[in-house]
C-alpha atoms as a PDB file:
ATOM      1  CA  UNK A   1      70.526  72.274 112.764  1.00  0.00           C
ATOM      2  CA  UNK A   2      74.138  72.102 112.567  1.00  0.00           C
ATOM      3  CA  UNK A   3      74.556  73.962 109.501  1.00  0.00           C
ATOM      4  CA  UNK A   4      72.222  76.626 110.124  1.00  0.00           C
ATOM      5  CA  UNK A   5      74.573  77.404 113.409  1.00  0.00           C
ATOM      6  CA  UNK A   6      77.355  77.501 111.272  1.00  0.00           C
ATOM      7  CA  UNK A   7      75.180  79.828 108.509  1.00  0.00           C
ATOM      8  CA  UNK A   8      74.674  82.146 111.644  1.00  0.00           C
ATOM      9  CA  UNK A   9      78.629  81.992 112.735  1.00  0.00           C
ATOM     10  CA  UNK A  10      79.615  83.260 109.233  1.00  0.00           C
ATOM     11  CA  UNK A  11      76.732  86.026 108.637  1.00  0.00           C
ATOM     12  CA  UNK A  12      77.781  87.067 112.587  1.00  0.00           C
ATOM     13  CA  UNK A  13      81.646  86.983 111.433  1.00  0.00           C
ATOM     14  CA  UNK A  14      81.051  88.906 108.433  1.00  0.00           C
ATOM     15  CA  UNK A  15      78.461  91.587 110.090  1.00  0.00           C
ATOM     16  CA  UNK A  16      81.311  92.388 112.710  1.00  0.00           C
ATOM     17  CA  UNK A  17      84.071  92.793 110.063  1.00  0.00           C
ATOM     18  CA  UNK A  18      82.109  95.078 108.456  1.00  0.00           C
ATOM     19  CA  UNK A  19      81.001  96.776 111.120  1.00  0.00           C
ATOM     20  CA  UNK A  20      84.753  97.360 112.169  1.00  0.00           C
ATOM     21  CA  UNK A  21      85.417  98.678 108.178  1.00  0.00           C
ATOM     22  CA  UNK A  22      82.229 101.147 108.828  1.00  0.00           C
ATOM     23  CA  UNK A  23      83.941 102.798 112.195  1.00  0.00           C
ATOM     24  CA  UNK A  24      87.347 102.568 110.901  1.00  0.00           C
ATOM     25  CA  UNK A  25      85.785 104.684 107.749  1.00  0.00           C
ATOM     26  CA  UNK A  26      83.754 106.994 110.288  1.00  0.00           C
ATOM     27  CA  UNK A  27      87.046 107.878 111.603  1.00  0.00           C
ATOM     28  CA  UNK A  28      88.926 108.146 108.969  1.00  0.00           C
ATOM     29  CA  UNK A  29      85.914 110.944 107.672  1.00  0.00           C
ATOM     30  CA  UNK A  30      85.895 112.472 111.212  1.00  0.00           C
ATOM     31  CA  UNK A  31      89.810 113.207 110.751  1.00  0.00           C
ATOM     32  CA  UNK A  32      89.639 114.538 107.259  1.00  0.00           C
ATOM     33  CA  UNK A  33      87.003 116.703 108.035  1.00  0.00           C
ATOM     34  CA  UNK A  34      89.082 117.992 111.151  1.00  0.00           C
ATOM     35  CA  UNK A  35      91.988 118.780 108.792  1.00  0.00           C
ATOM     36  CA  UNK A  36      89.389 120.349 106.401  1.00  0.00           C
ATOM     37  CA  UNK A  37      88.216 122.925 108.916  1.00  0.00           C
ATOM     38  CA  UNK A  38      92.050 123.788 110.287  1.00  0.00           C
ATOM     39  CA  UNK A  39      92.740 124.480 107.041  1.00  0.00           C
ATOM     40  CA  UNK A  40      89.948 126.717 106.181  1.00  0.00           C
ATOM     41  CA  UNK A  41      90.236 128.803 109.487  1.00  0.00           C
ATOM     42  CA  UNK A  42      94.070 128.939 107.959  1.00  0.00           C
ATOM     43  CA  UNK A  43      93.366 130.409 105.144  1.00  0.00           C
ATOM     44  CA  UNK A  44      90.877 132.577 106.352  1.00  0.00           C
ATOM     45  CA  UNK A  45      92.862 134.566 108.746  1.00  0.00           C
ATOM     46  CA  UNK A  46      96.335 134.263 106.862  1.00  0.00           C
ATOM     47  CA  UNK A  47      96.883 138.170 105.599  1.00  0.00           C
ATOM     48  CA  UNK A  48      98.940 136.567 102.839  1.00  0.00           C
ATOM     49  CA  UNK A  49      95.850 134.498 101.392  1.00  0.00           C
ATOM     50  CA  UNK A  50      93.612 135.734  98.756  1.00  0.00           C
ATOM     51  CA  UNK A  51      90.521 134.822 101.027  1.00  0.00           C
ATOM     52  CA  UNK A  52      91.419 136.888 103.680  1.00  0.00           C
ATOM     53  CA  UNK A  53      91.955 139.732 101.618  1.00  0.00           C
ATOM     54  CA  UNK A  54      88.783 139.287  99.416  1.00  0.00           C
ATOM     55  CA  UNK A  55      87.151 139.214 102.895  1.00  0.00           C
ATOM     56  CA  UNK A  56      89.089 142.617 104.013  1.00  0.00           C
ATOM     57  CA  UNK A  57      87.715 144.314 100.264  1.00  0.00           C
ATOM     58  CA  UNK A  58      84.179 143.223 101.605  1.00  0.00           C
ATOM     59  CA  UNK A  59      84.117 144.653 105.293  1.00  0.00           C
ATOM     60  CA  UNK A  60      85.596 147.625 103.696  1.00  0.00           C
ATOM     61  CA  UNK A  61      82.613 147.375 101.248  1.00  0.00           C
ATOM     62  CA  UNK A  62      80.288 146.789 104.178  1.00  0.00           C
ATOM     63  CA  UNK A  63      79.075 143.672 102.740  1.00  0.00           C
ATOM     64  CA  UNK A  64      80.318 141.468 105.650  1.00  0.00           C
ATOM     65  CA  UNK A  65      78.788 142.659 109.161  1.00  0.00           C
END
């Protein structure tokens, strides 16, 4: 009975160090994408980047509206 405790202790041990790995990797996503998307709106709406001014040709195409 004694080692099937002990069985349990470990598998409990390891499913909580995992678990921490998972939400440390979770976050780690959460900030990348959060960088990801203040980068894009960055580039969007810089005049000097070649996005914004492909999307200027295309309103003044009419093909954004």
């Amino acid at each position: 009975m004694e080692e099937q405790r002990e069985a349990l202790r470990k598998i409990i041990k390891t499913l909580a160090v995992k678990n921490e790995e998972i939400q440390s990797f979770i976050y780690s996503l959460k900030q990348m994408l959060l960088n990801v998307e203040a980068n894009s709106a960055k580039v969007r709406y810089e005049p000097d980047s070649k996005a914004f001014g492909v999307g200027v040709a295309y309103r003044s195409l009419g093909r954004f509206e």
